[in-house]
Protein backbone atom coordinates (compact mmCIF):
# COMPACT_ATOMS: atom_id res chain seq x y z
CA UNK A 1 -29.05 12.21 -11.71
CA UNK A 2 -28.06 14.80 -14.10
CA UNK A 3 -25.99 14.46 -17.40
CA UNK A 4 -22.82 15.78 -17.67
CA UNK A 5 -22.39 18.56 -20.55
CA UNK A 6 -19.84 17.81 -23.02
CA UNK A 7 -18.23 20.15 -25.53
CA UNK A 8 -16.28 18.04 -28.13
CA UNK A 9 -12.44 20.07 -29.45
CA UNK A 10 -9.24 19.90 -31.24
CA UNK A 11 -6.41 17.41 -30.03
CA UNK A 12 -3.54 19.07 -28.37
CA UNK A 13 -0.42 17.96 -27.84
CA UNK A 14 0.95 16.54 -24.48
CA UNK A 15 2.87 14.73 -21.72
CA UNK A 16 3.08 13.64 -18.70
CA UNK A 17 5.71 11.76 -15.99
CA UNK A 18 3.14 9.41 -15.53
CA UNK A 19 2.06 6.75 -18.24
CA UNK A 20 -1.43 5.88 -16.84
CA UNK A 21 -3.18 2.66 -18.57
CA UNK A 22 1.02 1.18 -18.86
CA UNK A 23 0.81 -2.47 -17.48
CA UNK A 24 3.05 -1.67 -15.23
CA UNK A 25 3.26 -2.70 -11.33
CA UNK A 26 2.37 -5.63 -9.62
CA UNK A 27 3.53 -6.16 -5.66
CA UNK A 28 3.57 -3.05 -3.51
CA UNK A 29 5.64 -2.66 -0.20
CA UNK A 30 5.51 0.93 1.48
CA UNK A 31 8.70 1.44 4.81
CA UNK A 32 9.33 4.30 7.34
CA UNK A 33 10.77 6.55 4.53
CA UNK A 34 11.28 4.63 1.76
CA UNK A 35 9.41 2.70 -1.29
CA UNK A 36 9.97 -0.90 -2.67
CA UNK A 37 7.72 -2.11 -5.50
CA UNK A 38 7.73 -4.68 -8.21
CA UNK A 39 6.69 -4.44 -12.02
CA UNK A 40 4.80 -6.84 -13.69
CA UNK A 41 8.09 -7.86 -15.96
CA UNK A 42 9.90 -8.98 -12.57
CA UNK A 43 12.10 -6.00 -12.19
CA UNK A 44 12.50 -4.42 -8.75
CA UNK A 45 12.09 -0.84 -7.71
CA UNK A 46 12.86 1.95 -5.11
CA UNK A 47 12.36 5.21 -4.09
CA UNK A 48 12.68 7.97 -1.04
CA UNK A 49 14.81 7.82 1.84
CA UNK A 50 17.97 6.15 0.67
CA UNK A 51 21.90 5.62 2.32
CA UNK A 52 21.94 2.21 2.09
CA UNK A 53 18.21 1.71 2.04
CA UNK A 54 17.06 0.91 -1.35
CA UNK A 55 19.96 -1.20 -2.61
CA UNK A 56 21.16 1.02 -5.56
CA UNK A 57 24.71 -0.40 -4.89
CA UNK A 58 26.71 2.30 -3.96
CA UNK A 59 23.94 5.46 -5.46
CA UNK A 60 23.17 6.46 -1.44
CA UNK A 61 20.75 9.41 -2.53
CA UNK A 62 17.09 10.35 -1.74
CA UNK A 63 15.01 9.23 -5.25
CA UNK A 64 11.79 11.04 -5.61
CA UNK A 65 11.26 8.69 -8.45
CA UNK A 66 11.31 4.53 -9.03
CA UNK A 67 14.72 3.47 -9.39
CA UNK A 68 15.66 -0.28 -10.82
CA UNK A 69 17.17 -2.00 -8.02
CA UNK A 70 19.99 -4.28 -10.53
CA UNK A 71 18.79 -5.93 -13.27
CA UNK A 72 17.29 -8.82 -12.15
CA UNK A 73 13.39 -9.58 -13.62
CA UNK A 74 12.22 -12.56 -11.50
CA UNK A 75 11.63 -11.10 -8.16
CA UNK A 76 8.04 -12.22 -6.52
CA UNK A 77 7.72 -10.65 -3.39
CA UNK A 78 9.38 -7.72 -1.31
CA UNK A 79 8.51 -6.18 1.87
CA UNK A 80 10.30 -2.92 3.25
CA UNK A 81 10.66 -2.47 7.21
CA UNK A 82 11.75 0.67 9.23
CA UNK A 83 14.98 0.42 7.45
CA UNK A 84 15.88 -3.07 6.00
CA UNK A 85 14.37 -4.69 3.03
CA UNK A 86 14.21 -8.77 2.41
CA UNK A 87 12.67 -10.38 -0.89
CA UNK A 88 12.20 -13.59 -2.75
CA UNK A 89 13.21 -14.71 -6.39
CA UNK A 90 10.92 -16.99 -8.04
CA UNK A 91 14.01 -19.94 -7.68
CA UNK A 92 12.80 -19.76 -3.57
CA UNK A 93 15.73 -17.33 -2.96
CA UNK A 94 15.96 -14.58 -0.48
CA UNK A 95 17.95 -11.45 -0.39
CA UNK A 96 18.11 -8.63 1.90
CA UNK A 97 19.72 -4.86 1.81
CA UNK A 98 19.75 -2.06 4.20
CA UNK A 99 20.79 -1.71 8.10
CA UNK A 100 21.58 -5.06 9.70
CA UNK A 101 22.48 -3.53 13.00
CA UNK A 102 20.67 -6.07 15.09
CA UNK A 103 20.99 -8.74 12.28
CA UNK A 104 17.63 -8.15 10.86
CA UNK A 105 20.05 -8.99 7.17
CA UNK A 106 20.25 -12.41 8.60
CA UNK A 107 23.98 -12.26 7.02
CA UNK A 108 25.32 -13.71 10.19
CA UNK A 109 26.29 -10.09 11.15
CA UNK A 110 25.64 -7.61 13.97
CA UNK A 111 26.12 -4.04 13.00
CA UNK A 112 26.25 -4.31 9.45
CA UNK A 113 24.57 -2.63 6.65
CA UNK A 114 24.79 -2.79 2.79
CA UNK A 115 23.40 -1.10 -0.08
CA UNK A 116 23.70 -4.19 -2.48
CA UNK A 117 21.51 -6.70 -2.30
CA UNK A 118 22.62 -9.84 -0.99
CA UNK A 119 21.28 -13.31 -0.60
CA UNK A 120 20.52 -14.86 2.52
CA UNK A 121 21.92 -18.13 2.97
CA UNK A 122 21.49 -20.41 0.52
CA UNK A 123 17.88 -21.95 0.93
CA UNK A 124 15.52 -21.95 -2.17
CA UNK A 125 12.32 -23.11 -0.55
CA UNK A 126 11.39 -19.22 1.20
CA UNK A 127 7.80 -18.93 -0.20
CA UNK A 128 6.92 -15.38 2.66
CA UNK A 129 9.12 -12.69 3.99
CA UNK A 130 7.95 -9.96 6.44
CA UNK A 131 10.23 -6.85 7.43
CA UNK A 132 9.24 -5.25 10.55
CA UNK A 133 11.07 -2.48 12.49
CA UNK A 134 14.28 -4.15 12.84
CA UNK A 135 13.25 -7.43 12.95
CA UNK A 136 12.59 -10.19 10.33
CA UNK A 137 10.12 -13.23 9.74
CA UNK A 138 10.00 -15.73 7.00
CA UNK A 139 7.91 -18.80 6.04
CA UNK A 140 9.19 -21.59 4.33
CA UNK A 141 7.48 -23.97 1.71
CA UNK A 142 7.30 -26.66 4.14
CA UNK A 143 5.44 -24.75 6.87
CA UNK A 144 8.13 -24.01 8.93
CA UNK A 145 8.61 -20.38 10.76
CA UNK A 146 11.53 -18.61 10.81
CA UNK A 147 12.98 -15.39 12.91
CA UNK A 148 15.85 -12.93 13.03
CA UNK A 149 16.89 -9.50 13.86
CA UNK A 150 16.13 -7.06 16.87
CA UNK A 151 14.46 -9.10 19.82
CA UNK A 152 13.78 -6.75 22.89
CA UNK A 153 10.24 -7.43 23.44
CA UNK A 154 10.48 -11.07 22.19
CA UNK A 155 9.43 -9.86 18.46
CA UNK A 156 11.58 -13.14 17.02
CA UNK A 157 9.19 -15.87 18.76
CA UNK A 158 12.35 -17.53 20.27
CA UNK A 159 11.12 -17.86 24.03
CA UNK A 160 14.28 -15.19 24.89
CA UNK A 161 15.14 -11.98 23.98
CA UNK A 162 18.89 -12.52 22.56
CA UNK A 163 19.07 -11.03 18.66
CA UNK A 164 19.79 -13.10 16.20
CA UNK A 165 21.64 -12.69 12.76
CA UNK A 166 20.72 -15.36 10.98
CA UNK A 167 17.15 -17.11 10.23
CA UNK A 168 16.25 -19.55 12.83
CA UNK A 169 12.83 -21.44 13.10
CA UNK A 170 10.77 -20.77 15.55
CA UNK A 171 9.48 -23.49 17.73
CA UNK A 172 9.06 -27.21 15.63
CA UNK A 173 5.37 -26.68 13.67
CA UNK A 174 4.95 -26.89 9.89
CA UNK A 175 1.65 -25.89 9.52
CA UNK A 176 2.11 -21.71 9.42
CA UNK A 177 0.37 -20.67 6.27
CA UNK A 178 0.89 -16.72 6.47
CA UNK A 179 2.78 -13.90 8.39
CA UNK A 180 2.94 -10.08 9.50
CA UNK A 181 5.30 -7.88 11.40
CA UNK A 182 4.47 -4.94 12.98
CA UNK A 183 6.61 -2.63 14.77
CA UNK A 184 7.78 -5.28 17.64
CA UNK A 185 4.76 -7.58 17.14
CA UNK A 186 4.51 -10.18 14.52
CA UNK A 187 0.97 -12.08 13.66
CA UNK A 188 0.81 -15.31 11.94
CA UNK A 189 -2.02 -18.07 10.90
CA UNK A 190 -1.68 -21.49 10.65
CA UNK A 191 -3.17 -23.47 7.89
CA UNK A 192 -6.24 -23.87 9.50
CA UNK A 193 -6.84 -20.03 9.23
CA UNK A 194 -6.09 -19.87 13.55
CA UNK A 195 -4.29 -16.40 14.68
CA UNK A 196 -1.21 -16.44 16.61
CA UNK A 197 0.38 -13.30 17.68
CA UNK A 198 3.90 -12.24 20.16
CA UNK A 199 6.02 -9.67 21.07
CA UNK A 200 4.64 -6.74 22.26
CA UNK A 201 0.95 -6.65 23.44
CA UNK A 202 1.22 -3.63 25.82
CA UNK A 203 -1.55 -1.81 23.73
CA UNK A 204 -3.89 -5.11 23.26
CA UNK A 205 -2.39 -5.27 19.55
CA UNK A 206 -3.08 -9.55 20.20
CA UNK A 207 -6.29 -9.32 20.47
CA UNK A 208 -6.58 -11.93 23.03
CA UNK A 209 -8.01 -9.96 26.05
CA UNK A 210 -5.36 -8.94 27.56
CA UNK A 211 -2.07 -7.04 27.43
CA UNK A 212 0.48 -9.74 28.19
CA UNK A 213 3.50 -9.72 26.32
CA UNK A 214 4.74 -13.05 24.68
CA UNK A 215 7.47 -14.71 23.95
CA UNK A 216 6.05 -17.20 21.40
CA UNK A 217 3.42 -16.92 19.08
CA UNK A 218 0.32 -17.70 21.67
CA UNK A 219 -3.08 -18.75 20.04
CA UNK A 220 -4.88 -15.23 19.77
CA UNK A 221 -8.70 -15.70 19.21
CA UNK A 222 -10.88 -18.54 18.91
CA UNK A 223 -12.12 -17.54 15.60
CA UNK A 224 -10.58 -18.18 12.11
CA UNK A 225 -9.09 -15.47 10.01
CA UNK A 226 -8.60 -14.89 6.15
CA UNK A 227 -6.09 -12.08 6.16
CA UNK A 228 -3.89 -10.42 8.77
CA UNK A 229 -1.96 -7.44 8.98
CA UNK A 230 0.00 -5.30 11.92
CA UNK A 231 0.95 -2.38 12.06
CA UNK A 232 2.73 -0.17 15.27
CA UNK A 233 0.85 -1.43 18.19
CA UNK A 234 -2.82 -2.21 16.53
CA UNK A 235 -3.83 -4.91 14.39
CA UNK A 236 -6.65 -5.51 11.23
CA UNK A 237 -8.09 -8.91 11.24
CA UNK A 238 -9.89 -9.68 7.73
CA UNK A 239 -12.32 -13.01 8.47
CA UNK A 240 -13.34 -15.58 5.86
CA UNK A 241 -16.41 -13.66 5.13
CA UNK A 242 -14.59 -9.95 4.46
CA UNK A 243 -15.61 -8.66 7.39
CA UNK A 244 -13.20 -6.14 9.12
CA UNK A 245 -11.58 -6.13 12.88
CA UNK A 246 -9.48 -4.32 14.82
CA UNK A 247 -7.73 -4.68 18.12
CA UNK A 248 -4.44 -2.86 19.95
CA UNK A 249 -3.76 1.18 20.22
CA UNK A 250 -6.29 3.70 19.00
CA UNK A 251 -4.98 7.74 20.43
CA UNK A 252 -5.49 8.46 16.51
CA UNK A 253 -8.27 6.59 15.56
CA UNK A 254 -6.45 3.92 13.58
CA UNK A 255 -9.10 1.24 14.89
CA UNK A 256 -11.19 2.78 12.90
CA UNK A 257 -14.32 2.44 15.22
CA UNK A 258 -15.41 5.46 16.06
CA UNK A 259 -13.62 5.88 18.87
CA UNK A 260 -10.05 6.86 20.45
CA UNK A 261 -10.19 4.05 22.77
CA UNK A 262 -7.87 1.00 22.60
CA UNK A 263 -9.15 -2.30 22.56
CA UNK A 264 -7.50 -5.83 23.26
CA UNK A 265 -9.98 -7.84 22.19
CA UNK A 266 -11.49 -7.53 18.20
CA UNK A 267 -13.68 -4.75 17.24
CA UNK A 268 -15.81 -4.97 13.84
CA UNK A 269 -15.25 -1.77 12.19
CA UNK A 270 -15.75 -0.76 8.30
CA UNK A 271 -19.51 -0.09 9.33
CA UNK A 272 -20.85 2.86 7.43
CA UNK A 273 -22.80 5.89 8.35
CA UNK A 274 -26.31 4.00 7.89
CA UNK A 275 -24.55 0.93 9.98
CA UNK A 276 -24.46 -1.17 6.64
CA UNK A 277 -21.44 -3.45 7.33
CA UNK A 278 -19.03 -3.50 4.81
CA UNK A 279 -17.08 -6.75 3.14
CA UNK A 280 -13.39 -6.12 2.47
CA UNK A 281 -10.60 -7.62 0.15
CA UNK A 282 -7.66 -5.78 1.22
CA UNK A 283 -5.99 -4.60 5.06
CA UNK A 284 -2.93 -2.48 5.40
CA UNK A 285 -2.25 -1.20 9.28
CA UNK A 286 0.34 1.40 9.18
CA UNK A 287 2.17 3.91 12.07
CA UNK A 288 -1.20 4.65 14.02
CA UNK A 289 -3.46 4.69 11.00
CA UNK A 290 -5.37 2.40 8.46
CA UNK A 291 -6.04 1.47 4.57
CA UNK A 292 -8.62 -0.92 3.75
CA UNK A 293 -10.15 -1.55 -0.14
CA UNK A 294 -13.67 -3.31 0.46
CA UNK A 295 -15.24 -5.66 -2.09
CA UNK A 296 -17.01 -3.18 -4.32
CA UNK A 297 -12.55 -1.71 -5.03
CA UNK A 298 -13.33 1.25 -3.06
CA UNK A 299 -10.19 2.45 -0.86
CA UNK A 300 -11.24 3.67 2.82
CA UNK A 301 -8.43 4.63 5.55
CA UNK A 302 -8.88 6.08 8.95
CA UNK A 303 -6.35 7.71 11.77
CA UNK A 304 -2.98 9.71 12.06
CA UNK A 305 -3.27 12.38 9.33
CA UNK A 306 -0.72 14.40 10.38
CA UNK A 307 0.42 14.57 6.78
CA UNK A 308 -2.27 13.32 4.47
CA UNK A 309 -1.17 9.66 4.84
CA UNK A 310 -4.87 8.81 4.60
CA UNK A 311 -5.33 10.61 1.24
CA UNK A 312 -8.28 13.01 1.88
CA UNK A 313 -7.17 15.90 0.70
CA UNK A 314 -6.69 17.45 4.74
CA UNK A 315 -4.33 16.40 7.35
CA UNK A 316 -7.37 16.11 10.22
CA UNK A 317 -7.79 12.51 11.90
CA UNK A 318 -10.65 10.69 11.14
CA UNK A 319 -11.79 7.53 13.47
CA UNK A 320 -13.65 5.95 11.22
CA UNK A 321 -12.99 4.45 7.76
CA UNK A 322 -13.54 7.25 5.17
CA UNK A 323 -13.47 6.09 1.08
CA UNK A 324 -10.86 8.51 -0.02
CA UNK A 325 -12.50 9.42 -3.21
CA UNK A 326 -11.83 7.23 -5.73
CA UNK A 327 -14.59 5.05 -6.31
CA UNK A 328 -14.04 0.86 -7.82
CA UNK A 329 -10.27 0.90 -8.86
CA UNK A 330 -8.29 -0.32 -6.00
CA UNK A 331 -6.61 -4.04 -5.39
CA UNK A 332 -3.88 -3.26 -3.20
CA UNK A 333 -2.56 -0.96 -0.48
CA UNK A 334 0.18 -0.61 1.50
CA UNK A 335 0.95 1.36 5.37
CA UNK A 336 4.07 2.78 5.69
CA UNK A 337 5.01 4.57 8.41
CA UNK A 338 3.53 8.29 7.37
CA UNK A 339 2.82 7.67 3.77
CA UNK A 340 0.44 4.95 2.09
CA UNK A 341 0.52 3.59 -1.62
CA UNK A 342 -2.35 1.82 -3.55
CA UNK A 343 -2.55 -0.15 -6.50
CA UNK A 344 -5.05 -0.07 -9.12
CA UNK A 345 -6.50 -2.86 -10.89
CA UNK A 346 -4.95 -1.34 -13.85
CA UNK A 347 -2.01 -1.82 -12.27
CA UNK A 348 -1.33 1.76 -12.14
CA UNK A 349 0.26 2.92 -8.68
CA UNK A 350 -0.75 6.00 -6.71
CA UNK A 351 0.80 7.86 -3.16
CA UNK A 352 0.26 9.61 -0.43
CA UNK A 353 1.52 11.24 2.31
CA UNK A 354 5.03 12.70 3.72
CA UNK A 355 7.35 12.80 0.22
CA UNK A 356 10.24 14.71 1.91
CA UNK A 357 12.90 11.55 1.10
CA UNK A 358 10.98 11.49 -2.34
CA UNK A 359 8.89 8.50 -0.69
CA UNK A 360 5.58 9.11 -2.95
CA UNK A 361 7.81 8.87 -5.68
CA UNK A 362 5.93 11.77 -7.94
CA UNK A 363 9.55 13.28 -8.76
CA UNK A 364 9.26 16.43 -6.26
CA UNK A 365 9.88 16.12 -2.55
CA UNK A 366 6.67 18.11 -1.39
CA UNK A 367 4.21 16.35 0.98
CA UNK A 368 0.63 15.63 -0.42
CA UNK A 369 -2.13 14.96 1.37
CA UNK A 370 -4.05 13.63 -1.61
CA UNK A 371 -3.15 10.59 -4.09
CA UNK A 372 -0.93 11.32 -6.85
CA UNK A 373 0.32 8.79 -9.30
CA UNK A 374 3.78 7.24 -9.62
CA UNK A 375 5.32 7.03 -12.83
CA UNK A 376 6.35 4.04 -15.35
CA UNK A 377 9.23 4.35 -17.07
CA UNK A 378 10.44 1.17 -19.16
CA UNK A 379 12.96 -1.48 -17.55
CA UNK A 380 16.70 -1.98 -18.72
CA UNK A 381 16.05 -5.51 -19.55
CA UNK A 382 13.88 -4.77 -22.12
CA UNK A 383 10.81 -6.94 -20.85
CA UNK A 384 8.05 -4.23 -20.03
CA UNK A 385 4.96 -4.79 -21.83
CA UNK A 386 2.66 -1.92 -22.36
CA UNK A 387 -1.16 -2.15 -22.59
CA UNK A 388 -2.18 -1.75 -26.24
CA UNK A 389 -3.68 1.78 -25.12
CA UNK A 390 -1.02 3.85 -23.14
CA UNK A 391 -3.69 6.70 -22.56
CA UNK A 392 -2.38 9.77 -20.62
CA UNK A 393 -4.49 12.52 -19.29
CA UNK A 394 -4.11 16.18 -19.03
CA UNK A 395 -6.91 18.17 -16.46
CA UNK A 396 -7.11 21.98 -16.65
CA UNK A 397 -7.51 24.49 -15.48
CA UNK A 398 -7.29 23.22 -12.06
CA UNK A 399 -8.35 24.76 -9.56
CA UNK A 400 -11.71 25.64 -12.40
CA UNK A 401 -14.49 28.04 -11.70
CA UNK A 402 -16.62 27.53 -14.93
CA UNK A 403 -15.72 23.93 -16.93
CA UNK A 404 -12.78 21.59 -16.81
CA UNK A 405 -11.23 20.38 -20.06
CA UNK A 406 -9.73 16.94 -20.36
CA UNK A 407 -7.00 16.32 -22.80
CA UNK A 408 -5.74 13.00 -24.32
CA UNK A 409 -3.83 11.54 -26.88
CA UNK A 410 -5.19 8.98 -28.48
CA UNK A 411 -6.86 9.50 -32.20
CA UNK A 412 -9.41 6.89 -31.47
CA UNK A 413 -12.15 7.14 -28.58
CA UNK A 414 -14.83 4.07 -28.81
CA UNK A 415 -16.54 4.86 -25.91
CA UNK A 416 -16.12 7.08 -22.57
CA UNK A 417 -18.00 6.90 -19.63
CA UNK A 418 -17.63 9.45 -16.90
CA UNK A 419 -18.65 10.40 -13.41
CA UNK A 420 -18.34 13.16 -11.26
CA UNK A 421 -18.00 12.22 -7.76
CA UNK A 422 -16.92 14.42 -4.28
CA UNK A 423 -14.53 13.21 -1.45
CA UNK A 424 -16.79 11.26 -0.04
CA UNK A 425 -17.38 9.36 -3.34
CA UNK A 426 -20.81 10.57 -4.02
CA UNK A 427 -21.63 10.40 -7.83
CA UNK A 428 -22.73 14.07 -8.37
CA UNK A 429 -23.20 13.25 -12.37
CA UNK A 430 -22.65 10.63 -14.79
CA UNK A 431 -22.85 10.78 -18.69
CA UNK A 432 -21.75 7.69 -21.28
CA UNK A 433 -20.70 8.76 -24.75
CA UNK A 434 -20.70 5.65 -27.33
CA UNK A 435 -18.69 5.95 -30.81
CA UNK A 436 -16.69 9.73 -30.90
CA UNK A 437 -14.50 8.91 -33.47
CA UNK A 438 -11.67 10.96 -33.35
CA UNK A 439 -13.01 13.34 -30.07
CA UNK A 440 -9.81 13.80 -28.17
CA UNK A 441 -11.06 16.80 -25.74
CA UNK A 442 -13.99 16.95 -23.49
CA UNK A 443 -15.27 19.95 -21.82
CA UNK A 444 -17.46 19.79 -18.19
CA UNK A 445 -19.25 22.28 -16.67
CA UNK A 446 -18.86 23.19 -12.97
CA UNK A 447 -19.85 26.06 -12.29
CA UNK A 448 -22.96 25.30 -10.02
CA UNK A 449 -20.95 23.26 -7.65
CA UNK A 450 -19.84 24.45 -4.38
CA UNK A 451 -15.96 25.27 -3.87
CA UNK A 452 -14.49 22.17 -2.72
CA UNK A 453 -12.69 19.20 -4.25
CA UNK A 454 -14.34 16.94 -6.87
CA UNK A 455 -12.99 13.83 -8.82
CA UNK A 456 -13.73 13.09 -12.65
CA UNK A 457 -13.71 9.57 -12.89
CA UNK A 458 -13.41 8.54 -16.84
CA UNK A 459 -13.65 5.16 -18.20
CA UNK A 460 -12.23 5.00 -21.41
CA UNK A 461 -11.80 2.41 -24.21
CA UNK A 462 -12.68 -0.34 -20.71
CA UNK A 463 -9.94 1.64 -18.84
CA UNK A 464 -10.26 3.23 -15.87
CA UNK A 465 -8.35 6.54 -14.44
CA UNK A 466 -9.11 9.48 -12.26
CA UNK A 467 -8.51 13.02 -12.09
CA UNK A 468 -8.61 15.16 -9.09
CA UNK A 469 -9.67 19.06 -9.21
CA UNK A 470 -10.57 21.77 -7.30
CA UNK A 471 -13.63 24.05 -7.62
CA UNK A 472 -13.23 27.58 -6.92
């Protein structure tokens, strides 16, 4: 492995929309169009497609950057759907915004939509809340299941297919421990880690051999599960072990298996090239594609493309899981419907995907089909904390044909350690500088790689961030 060559320079002044290093964002929830997140000081946020989407209270335009939703700081949880969003307080509240017009608002209306957000009922014991297309499922503190919204395909668990506008349990057991809702399937496990799955099952998205429809949730496999998520008609199974499966529609690849072919029954997938399996921590199934992070905080995604949901830097379908370059920085992801987010363990947040609403949230409204960060700008109520080091990064020229010089502005460097890797996450060259004193620009030399794009992946000070270039 070769060293990196460094060329040590004068500090120039800069900045950037982006604060990377900023303690900043903590839950992640990606819809159709549209972006809900929440920071680490409680505050909720949108961005993209708006109307009455991202509860602004009367603002109805496309953001193309986070937005505080009110001023509320003790949110927990939020999930966005096709077009509705629900979320908890931290008193066991839930609220919902958006379209209602099948009830998915659960404001004991039909047709209805609002752009404020609005509490549901007045129960404080809601502990889950999963938005699907139209639809809505909950879980309560005392185990209890709990449906509303759009019902065609039996989506709500009721045993009909009559819509409902406000939350009603589904069937009598306390013993559901966590839920998903897909596009008109929902998957949940009980406490003793056992899948259930019903609505739609036309593509095999149950897993349970066959392609039966259901009513109610229906026990799905014998085996237990860890972590569940569903997506349009295919579903990822994590197991207690991290190992990855898949089941339900595949035209794109989104089982990730290697294949086009659907499957009703669960596939392993997440097997590399050499046929190592993989252990994973994280499952996000999307509109006909994938995002998984596996134990070593790599971030791997496979299916629909079409534009650069899967972050790797093209807009070709891949049917297996790929690492999208960036190489042990990932603890969260989430699907949306043609653009993905992930969260780093820094808590920094990054897109991907269709921005046209101003979904990615990078403050343009251009489509990317690589990651890009989102930007942290402080709270109105005065409660976001910053890391000690708010470090931000400037990478030119890029694209480069001879070096790369990175810019940053802190006085101080104590030690940087930095690799160079290519899409498929490769380390290409690694160097580790200890004690620089007041070194705020490095130089790199790349002039004997191939054209193509690289990522310098710098760790400094015990923080990590990434910068993505392009070699002419």
């Amino acid at each position: 492995m070769k060293k990196l060559v460094l060329v040590f320079a004068l500090f120039f002044s800069f900045n950037l929309l982006a604060q990377p290093g900023t303690v900043c964002w903590r839950e992640i929830s990606a819809g159709k169009n549209f972006s809900m997140a929440i920071r680490n000081d409680g505050t909720l946020w949108a961005w993209g497609l708006n109307g009455n989407l991202l509860g602004l209270n009367g603002n109805t335009a496309n953001q193309n950057v986070p937005i505080q939703v009110g001023t509320a700081n003790d949110w927990v949880e939020v999930s966005a759907g096709t077009n509705h969003t629900l979320a908890i307080k931290t008193n066991g509240t839930l609220w919902a915004w958006g379209d209602g017009q099948f009830g998915a608002l659960g404001n004991g209306l039909f047709n209805s939509a609002t752009w404020t957000v609005t509490q549901v009922g007045t129960a404080t014991d809601w502990i889950h809340v999963s938005a699907g297309n139209r639809f809505s499922i909950a879980l309560k503190n005392n185990g209890t299941l709990w449906s509303w919204g759009l019902n065609t395909v039996g989506q709500l668990g009721q045993n009909n297919l009559t819509n409902l506008n406000v939350p009603t349990q589904v069937g009598t057991s306390t013993n559901w421990s966590a839920i998903d809702a897909g596009e008109q399937h929902a998957l949940a496990l009980d406490a003793g880690g056992f899948l259930y799955a019903w609505g739609d099952n036309t593509a095999g998205q149950f897993g349970n051999a066959t392609n039966t429809s259901a009513l109610v949730p229906v026990p799905s496999t014998t085996s237990t599960w860890g972590n569940i998520s569903a997506g349009f008609d295919h579903s990822l199974l994590l197991d207690p072990a991290g190992n990855m499966f898949a089941m339900g529609g595949n035209s794109n690849g989104q089982l990730g298996d290697g294949s086009n072919t659907p499957s009703n029954v669960p596939l392993l997938v997440g097997i590399s090239s050499t046929g190592v399996v993989g252990q994973y921590i994280a499952i996000s199934a999307g509109n006909n594609f994938s995002l998984a992070i596996r134990n070593d905080n790599t971030l791997h995604s496979t299916g629909m493309n079409s534009q650069g949901q899967l972050g790797l830097s093209n807009n070709t379908n891949v049917n297996v899981f790929t690492i999208v370059g960036l190489l042990n920085t990932w603890q969260k992801i989430s699907a949306g419907d043609v653009h993905a987010l992930a969260l780093e363990v820094t808590a920094d947040l990054w897109s991907t995907g269709r921005n046209l609403e101003g979904q990615m949230g990078i403050a343009n409204f251009i489509n990317s089909n690589f990651l890009q960060q989102v930007g942290c700008t402080p709270s109105t109520v005065g409660l976001f904390e910053s890391s000690s080091i708010e470090l931000e990064l400037l990478v030119y020229p890029n694209p480069a044909t001879n070096k790369i010089t990175v810019e940053f502005n802190i006085e101080k460097i104590e030690n940087v350690r930095c690799t160079l890797t290519n899409l498929q996450g490769q380390i290409l060259e690694a160097t580790e500088i200890v004690s620089n004193g007041n070194t705020n620009q490095l130089e790199f030399k790349v002039n004997e790689y191939a054209s193509g794009i690289y990522f310098l992946n710098l760790q400094i000070n015990g923080q990590n961030w990434t910068k993505r270039f392009e070699k002419q």
